[in-house]
PDB file of N, CA and C in Angstrom:
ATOM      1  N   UNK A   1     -12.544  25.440   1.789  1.00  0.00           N
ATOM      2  CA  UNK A   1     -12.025  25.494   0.429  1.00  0.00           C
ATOM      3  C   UNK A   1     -12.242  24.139  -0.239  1.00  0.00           C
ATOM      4  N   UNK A   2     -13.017  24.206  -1.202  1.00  0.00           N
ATOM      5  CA  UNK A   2     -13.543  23.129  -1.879  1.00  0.00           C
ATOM      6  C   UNK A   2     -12.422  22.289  -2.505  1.00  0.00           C
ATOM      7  N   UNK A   3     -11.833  21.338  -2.584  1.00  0.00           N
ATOM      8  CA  UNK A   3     -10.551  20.666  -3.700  1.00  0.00           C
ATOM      9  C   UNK A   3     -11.344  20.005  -4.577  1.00  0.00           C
ATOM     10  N   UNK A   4     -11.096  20.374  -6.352  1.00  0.00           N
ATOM     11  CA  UNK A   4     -10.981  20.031  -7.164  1.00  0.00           C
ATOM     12  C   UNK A   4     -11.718  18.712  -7.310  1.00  0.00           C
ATOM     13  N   UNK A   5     -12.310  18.176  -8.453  1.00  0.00           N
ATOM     14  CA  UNK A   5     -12.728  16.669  -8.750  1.00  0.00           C
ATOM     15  C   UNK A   5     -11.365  15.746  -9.234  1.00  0.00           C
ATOM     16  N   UNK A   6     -10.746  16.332 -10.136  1.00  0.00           N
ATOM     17  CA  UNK A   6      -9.082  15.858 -10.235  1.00  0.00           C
ATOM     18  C   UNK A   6      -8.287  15.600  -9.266  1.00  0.00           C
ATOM     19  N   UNK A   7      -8.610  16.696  -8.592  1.00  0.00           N
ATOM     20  CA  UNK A   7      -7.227  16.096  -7.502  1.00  0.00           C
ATOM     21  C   UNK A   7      -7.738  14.593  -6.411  1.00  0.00           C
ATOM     22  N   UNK A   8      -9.312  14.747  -6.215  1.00  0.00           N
ATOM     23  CA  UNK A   8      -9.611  13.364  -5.427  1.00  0.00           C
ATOM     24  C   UNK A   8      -9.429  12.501  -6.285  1.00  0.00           C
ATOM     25  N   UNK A   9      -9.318  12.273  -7.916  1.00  0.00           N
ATOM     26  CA  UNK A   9      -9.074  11.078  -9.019  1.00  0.00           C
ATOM     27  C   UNK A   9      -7.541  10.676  -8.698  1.00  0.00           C
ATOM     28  N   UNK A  10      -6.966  12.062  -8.329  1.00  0.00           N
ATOM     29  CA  UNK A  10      -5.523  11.834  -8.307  1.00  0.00           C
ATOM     30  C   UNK A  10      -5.417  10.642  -7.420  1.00  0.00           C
ATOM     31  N   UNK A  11      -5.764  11.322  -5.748  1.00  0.00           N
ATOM     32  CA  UNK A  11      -5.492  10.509  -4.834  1.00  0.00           C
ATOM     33  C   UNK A  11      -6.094   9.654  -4.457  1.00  0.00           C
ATOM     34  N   UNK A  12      -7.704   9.034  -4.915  1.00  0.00           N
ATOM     35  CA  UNK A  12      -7.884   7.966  -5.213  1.00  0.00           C
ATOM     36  C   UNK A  12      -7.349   6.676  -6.131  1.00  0.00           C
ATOM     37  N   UNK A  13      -6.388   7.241  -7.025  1.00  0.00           N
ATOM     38  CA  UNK A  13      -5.652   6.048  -8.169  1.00  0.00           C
ATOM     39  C   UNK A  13      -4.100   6.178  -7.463  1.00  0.00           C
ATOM     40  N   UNK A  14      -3.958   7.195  -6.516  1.00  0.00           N
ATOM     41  CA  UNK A  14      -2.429   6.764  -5.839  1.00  0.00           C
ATOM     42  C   UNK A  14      -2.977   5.973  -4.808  1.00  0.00           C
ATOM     43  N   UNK A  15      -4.083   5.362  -3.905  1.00  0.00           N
ATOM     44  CA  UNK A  15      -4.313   4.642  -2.938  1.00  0.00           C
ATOM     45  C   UNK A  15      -4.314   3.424  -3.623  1.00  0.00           C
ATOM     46  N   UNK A  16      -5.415   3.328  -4.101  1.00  0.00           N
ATOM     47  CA  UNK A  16      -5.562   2.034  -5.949  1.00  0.00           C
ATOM     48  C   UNK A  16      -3.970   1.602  -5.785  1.00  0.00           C
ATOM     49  N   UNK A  17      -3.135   2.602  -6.480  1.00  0.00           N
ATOM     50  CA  UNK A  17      -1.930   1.727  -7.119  1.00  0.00           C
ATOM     51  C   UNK A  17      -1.132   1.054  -5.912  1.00  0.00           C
ATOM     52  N   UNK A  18      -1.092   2.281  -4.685  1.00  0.00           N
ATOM     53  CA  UNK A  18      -0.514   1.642  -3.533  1.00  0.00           C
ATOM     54  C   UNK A  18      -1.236   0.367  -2.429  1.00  0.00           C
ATOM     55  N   UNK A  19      -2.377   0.131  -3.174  1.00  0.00           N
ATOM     56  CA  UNK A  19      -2.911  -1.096  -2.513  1.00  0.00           C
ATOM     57  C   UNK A  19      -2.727  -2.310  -3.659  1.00  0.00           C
ATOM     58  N   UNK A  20      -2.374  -2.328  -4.681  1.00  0.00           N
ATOM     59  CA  UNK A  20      -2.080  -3.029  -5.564  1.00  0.00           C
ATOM     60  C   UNK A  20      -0.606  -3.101  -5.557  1.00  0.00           C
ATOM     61  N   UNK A  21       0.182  -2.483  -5.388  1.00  0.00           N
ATOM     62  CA  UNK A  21       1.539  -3.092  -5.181  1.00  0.00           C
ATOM     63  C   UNK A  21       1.522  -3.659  -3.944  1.00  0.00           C
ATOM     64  N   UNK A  22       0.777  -3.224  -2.719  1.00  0.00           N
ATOM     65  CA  UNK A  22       1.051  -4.266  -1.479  1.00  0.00           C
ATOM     66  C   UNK A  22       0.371  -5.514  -1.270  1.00  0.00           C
ATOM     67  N   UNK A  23      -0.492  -5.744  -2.535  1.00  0.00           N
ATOM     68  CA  UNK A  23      -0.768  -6.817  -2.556  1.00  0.00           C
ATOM     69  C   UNK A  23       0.001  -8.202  -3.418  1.00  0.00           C
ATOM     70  N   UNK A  24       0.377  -6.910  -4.323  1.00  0.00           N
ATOM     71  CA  UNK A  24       1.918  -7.740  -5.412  1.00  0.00           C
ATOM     72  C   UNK A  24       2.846  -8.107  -4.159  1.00  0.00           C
ATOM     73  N   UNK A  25       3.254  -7.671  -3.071  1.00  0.00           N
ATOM     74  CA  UNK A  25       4.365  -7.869  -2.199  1.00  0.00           C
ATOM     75  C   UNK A  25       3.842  -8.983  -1.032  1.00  0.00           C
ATOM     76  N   UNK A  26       2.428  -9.239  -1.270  1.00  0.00           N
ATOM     77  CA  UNK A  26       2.158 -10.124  -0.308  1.00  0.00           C
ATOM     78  C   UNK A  26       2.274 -11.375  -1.264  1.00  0.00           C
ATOM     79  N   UNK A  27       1.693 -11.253  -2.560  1.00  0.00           N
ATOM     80  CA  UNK A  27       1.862 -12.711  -3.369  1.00  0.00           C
ATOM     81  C   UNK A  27       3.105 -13.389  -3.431  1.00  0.00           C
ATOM     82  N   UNK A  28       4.121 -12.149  -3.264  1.00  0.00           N
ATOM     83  CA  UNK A  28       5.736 -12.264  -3.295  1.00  0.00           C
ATOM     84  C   UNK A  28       6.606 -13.039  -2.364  1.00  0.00           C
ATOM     85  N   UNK A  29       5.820 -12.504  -1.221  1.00  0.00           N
ATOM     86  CA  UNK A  29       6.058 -13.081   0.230  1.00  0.00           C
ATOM     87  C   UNK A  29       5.673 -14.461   0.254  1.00  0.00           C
ATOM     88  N   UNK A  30       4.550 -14.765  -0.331  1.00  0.00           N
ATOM     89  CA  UNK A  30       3.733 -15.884   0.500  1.00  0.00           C
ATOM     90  C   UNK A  30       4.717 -16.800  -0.704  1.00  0.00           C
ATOM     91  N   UNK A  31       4.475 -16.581  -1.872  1.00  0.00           N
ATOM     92  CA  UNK A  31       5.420 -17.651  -2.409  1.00  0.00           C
ATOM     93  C   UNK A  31       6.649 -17.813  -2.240  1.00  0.00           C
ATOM     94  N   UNK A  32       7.300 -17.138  -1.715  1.00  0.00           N
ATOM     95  CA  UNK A  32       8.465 -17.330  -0.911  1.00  0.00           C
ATOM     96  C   UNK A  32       8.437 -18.052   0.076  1.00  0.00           C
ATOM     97  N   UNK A  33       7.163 -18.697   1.095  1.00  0.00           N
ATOM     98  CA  UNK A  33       6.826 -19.007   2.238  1.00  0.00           C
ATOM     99  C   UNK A  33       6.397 -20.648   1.501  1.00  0.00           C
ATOM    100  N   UNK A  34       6.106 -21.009   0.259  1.00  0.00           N
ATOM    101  CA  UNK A  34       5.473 -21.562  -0.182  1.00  0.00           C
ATOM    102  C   UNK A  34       6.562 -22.939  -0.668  1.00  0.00           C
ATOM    103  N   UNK A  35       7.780 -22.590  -0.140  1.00  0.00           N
ATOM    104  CA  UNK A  35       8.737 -23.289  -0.859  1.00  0.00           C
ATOM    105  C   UNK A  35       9.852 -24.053   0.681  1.00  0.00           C
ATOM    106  N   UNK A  36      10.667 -24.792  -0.212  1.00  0.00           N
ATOM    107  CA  UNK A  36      11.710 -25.510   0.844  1.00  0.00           C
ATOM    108  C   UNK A  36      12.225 -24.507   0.925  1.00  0.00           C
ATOM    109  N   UNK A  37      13.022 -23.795   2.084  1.00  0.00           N
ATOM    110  CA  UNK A  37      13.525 -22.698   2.598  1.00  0.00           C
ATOM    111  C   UNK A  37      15.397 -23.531   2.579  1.00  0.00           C
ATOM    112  N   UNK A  38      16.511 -23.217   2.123  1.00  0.00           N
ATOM    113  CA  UNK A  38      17.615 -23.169   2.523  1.00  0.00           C
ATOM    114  C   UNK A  38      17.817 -21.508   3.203  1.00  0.00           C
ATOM    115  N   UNK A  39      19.288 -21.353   3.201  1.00  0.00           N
ATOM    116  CA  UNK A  39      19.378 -20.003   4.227  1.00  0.00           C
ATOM    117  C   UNK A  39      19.056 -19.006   3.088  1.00  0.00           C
ATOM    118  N   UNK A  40      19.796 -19.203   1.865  1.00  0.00           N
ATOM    119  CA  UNK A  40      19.282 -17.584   0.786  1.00  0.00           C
ATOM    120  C   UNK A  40      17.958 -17.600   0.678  1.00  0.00           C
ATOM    121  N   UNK A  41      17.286 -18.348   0.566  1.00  0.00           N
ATOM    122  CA  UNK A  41      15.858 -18.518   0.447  1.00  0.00           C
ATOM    123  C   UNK A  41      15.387 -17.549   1.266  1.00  0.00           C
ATOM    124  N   UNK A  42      15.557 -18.748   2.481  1.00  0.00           N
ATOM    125  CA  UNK A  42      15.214 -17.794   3.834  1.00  0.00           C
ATOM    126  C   UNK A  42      15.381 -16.414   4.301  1.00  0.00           C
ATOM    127  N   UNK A  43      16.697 -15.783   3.588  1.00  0.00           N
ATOM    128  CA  UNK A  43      17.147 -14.120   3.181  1.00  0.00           C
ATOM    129  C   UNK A  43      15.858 -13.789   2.397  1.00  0.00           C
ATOM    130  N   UNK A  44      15.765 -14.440   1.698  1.00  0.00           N
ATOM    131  CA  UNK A  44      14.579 -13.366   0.915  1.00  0.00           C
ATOM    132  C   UNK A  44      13.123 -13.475   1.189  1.00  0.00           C
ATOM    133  N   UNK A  45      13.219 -14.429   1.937  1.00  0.00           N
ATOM    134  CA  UNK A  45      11.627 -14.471   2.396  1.00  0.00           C
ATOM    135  C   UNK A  45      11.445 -13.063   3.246  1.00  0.00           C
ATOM    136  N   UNK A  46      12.303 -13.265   4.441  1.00  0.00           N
ATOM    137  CA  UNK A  46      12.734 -12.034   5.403  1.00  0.00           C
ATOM    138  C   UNK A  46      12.189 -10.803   4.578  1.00  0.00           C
ATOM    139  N   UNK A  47      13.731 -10.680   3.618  1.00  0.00           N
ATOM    140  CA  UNK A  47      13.556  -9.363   3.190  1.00  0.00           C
ATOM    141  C   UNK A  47      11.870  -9.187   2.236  1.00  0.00           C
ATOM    142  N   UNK A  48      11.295  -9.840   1.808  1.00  0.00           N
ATOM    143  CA  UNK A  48      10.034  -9.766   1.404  1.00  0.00           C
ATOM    144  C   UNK A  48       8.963  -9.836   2.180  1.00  0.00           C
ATOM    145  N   UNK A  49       9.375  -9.763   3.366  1.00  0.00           N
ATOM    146  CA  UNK A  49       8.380  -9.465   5.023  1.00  0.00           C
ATOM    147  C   UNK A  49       8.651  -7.976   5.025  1.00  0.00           C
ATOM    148  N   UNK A  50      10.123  -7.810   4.587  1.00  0.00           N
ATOM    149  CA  UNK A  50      10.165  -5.989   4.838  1.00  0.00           C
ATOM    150  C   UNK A  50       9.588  -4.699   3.790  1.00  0.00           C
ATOM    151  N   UNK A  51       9.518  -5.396   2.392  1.00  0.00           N
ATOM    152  CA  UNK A  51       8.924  -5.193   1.243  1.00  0.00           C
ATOM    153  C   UNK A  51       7.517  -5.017   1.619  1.00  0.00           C
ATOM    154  N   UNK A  52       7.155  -6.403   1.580  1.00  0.00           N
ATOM    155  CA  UNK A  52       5.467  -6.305   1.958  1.00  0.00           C
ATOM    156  C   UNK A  52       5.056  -4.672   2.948  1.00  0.00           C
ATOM    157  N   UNK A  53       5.527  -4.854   4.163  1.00  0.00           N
ATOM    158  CA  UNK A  53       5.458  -4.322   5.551  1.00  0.00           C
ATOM    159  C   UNK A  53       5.615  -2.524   4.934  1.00  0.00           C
ATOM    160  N   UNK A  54       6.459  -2.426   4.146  1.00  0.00           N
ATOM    161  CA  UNK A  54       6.760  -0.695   3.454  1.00  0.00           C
ATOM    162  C   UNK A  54       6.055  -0.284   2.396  1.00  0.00           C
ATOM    163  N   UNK A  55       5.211  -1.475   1.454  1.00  0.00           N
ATOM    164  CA  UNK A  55       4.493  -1.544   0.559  1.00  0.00           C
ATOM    165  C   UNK A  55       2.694  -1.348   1.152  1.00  0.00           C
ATOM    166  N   UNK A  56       2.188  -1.669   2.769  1.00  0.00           N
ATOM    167  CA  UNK A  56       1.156  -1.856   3.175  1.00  0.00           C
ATOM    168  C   UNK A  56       1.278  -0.074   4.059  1.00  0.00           C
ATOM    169  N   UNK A  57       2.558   0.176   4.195  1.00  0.00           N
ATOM    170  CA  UNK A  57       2.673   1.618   5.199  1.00  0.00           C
ATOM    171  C   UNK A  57       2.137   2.477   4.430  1.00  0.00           C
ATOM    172  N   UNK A  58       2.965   2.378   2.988  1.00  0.00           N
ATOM    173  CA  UNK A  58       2.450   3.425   1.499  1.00  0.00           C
ATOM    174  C   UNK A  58       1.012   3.051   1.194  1.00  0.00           C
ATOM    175  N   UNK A  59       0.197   2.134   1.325  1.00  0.00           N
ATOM    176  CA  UNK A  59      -1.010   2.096   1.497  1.00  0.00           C
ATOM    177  C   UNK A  59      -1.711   2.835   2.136  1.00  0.00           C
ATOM    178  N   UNK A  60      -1.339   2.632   3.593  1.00  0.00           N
ATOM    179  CA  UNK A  60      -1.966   2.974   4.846  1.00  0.00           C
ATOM    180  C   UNK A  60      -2.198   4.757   4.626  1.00  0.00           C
ATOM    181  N   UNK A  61      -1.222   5.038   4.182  1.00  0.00           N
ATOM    182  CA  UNK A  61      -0.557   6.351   4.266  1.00  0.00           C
ATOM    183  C   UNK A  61      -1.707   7.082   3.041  1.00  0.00           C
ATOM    184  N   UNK A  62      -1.486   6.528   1.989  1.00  0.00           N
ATOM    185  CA  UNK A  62      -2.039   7.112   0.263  1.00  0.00           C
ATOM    186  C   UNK A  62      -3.277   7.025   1.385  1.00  0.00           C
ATOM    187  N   UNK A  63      -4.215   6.052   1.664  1.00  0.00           N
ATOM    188  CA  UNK A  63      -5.400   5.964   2.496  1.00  0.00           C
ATOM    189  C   UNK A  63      -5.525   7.025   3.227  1.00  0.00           C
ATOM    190  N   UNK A  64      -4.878   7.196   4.676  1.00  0.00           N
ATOM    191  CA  UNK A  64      -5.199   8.241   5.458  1.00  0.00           C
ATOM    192  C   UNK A  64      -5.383   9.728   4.857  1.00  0.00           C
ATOM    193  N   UNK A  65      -4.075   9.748   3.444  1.00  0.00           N
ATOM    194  CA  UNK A  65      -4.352  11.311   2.799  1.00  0.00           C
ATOM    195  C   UNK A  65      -5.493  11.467   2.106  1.00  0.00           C
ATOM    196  N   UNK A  66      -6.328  10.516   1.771  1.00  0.00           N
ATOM    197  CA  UNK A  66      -7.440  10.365   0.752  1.00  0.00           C
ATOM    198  C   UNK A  66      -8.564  10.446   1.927  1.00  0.00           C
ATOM    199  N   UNK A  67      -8.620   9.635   2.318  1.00  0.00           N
ATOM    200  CA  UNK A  67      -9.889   9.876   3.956  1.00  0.00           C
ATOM    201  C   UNK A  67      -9.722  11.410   4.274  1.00  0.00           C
ATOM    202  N   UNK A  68      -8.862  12.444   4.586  1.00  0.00           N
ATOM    203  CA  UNK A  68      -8.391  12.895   5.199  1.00  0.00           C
ATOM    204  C   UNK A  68      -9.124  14.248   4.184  1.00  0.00           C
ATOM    205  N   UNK A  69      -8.496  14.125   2.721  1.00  0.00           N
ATOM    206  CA  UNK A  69      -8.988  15.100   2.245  1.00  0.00           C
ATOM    207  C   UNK A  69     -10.583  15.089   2.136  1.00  0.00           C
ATOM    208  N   UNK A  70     -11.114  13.253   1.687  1.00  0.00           N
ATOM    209  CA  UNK A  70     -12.843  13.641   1.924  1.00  0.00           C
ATOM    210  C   UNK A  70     -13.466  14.594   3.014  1.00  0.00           C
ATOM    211  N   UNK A  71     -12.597  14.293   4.503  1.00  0.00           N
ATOM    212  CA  UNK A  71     -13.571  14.480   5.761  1.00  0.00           C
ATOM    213  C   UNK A  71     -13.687  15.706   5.499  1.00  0.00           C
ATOM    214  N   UNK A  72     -11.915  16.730   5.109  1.00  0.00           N
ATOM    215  CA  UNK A  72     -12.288  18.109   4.735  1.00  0.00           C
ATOM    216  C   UNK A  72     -13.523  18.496   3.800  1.00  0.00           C
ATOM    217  N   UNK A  73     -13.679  17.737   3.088  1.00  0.00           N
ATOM    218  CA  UNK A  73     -14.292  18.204   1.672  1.00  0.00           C
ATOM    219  C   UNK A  73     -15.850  17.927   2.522  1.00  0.00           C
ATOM    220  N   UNK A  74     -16.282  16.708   2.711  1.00  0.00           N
ATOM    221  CA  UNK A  74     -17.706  16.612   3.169  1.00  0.00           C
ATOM    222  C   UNK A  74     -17.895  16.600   4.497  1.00  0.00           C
ATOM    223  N   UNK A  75     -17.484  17.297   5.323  1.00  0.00           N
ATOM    224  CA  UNK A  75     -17.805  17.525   7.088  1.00  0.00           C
ATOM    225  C   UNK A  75     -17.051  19.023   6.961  1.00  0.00           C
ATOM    226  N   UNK A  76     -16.285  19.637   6.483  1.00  0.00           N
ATOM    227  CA  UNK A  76     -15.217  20.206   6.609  1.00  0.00           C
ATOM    228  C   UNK A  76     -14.538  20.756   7.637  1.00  0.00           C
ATOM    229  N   UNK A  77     -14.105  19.548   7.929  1.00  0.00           N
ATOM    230  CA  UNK A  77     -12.691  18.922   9.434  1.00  0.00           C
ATOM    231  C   UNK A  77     -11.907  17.924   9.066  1.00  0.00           C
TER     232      UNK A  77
END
């Protein structure tokens, strides 16, 4: 079953956006890393290790569904 030219635009610009916010969460991180650390600091560096880390999964993820629908579409498996 063939899918649509739309729907691969779809899930090619949800991989796009989800690799562009995990890269917003790494700039986030690192300048957090980039500074004198007291302890709140240091809270948010952390928590912007966990940001990044859930921001690169939703990547990973938008990715595998997009690979996933090509292989169907051009091998179809």
């Amino acid at each position: 079953m063939a899918i649509d030219q739309a729907k691969f635009d779809e899930m090619q610009a949800k991989y796009k956006a989800a690799v562009d916010a995990w890269v917003e969460a790494i700039r986030r991180e690192e300048a957090l890393a980039s500074v004198c650390h007291d302890e709140a600091k240091l809270d948010a560096w952390e928590n912007a290790s966990f940001l990044e880390e859930a921001a690169r999964n939703k990547a990973k993820t938008a990715k595998c569904d997009y690979e996933a629908a090509l292989r169907q579409e051009l091998f179809n498996f």
